[in-house]
Protein backbone atom coordinates (compact mmCIF):
# COMPACT_ATOMS: atom_id res chain seq x y z
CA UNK A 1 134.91 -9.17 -14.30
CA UNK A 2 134.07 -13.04 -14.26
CA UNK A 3 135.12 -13.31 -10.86
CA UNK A 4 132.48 -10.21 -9.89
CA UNK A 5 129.69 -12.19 -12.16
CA UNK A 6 130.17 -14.97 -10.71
CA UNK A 7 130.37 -13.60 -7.10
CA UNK A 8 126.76 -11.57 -8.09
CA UNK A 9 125.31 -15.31 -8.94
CA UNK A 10 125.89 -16.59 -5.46
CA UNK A 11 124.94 -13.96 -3.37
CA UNK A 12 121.66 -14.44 -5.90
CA UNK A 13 120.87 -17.59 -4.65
CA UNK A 14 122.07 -16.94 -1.18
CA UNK A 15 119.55 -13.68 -1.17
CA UNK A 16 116.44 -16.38 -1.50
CA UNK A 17 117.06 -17.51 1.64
CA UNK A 18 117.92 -14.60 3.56
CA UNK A 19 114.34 -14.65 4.86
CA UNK A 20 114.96 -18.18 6.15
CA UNK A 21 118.67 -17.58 7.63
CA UNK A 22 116.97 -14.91 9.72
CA UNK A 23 113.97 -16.66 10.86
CA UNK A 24 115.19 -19.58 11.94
CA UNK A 25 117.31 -18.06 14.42
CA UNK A 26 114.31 -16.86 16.25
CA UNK A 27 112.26 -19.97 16.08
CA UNK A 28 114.88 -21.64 17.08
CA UNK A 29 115.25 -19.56 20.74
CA UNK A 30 111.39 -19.86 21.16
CA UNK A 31 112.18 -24.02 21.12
CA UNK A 32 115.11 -22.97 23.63
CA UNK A 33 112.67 -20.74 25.63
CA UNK A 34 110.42 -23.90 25.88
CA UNK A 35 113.18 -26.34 27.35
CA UNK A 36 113.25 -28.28 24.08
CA UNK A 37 116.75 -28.59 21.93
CA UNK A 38 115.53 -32.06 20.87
CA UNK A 39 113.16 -29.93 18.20
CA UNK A 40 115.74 -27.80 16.20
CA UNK A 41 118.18 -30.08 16.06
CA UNK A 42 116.19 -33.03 14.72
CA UNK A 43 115.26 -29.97 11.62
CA UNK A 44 118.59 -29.02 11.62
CA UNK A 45 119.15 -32.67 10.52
CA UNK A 46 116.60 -32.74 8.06
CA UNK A 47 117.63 -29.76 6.68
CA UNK A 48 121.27 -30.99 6.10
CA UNK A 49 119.95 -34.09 4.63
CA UNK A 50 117.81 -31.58 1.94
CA UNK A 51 121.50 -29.71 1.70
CA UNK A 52 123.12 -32.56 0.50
CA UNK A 53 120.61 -33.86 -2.02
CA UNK A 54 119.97 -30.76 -3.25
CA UNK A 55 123.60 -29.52 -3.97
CA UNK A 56 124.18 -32.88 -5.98
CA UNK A 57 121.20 -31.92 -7.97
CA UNK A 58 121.77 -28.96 -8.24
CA UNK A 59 125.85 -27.92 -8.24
CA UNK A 60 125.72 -29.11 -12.02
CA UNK A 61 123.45 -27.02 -13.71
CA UNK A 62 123.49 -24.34 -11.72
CA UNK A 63 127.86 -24.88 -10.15
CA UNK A 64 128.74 -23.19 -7.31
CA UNK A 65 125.18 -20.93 -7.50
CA UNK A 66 123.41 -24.05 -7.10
CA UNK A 67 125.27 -24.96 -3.83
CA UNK A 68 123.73 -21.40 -2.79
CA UNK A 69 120.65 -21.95 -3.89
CA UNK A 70 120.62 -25.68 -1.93
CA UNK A 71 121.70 -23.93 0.96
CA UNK A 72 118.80 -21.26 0.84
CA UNK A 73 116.17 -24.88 0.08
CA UNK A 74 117.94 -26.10 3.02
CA UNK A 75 116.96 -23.06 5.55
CA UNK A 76 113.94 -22.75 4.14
CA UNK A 77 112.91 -26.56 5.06
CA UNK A 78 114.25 -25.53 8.46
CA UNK A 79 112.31 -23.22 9.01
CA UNK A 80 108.97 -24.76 7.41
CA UNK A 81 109.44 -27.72 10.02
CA UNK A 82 110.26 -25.24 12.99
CA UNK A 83 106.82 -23.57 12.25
CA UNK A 84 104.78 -26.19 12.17
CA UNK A 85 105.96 -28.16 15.42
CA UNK A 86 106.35 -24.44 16.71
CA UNK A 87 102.32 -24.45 16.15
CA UNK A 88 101.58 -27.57 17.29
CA UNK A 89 102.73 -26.92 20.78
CA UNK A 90 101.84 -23.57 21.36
CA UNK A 91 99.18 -22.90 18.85
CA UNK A 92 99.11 -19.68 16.50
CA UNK A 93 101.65 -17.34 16.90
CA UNK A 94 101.85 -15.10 13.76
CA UNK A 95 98.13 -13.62 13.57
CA UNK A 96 96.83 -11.96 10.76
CA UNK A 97 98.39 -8.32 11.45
CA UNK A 98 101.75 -9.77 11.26
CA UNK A 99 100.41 -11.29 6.99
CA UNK A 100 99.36 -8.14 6.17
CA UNK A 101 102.28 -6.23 7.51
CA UNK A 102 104.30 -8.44 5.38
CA UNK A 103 102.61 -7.81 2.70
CA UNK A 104 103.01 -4.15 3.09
CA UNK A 105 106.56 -4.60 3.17
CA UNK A 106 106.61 -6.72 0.12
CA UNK A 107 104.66 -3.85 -1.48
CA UNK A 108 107.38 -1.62 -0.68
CA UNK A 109 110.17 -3.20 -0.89
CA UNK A 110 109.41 -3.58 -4.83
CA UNK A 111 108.45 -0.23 -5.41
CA UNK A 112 111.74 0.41 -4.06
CA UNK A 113 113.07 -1.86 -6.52
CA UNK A 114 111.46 0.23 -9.45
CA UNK A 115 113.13 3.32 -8.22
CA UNK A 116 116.28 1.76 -8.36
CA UNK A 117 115.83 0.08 -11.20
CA UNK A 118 115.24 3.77 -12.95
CA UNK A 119 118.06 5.23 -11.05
CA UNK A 120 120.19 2.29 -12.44
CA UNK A 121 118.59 3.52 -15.99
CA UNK A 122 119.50 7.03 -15.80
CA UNK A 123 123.01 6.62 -13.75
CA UNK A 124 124.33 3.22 -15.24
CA UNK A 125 126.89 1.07 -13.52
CA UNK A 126 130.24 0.93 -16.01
CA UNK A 127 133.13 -1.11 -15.48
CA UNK A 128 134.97 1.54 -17.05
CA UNK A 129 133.90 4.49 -15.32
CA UNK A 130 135.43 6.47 -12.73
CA UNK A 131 135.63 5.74 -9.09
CA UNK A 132 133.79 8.83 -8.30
CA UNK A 133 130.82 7.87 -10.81
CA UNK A 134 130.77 4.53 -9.46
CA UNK A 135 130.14 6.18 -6.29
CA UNK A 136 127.65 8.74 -7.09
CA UNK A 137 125.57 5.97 -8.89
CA UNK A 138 125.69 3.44 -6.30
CA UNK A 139 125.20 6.61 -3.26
CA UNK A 140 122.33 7.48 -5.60
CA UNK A 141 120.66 3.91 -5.97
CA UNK A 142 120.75 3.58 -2.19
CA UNK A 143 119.63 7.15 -1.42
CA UNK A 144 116.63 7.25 -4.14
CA UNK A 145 115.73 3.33 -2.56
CA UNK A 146 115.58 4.37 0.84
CA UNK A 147 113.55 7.52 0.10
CA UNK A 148 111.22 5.35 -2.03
CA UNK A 149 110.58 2.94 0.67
CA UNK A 150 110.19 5.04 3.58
CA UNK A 151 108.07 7.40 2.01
CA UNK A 152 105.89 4.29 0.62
CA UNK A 153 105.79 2.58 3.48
CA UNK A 154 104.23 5.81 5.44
CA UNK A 155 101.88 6.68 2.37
CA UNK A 156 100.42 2.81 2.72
CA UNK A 157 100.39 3.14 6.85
CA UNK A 158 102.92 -0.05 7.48
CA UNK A 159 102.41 -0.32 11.54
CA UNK A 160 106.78 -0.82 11.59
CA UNK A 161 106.95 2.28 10.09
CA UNK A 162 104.39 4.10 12.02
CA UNK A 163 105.90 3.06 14.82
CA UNK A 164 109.34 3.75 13.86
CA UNK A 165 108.23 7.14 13.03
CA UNK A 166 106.69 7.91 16.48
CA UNK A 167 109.72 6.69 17.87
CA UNK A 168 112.00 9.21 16.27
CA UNK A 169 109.49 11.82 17.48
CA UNK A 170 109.45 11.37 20.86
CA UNK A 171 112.69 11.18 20.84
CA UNK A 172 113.05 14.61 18.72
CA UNK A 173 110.64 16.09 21.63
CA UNK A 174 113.47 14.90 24.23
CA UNK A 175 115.64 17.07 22.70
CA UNK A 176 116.27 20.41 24.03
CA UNK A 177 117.79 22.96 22.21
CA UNK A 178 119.62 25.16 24.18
């Protein structure tokens, strides 16, 4: 049970930065597209600098979570530097469709978040419980959550899932049945 807890409280911290762990890895191939490694690396360098300081700071308070959460800082400084030399030399690249998107996202994902949250209410998680009732909880929490966000995302017209929507329909119209 401690072991799980504690498990739960680093992927926590990790979970901050997913955003960052994901973008970077695109920014980083535009500076690769544009014949310049000198970029990324010099952030990458900063960044590990921030790793450091912050996981002394932090690893005390916070233990192993708070080497988690310096690594998230870390990525996240990484990717704030990327952008802005990113800008610099080509000029804007994320335009104002791309904020409110986002936003719609954001919007959705934490609706989601309330419909799991309720699920989690009505079908709680116990140690104790069965296999099978751990599984119909958890299959439920994921099932409810998807619904939730799909469905949202349509109702509030997020372009991704317009599009992602159109896509499955031309590809239904493909489909012949014989």
């Amino acid at each position: 049970m401690q072991a799980t807890f504690l498990t739960a409280q680093a992927l926590l911290f990790y979970a901050v930065g997913l955003w960052a762990f994901s973008v970077v890895r695109v920014i980083v191939s535009a500076f690769y597209s544009l014949q310049d490694a000198k970029s990324p690396m010099k952030a990458a360098i900063v960044a590990l600098v921030v790793n450091v300081i912050f996981s002394v700071i932090l690893m005390f308070p916070l233990k192993h979570g708070g080497l988690a959460l310096a690594t998230s800082i870390a990525s996240a400084v990484n990717v704030i530097m990327l952008s802005i030399v990113l800008r610099k030399r080509i000029g804007i690249f994320l335009d104002r469709e791309f904020y409110r998107s986002t936003f719609k996202i954001f919007i959705s994902s934490m609706v989601m978040w309330v419909a799991i949250l309720i699920i989690g209410t009505i079908l709680p998680w116990r140690f104790g419980d069965p296999l099978n009732e751990k599984l119909f909880s958890l299959t439920a929490s994921i099932v409810v959550g998807m619904a939730t966000f799909f469905a949202f995302s349509r109702m509030i017209k997020c372009s991704e899932m317009m599009a992602m929507i159109d896509m499955v329909k031309g590809k239904m119209r493909g489909i012949k049945i014989q």
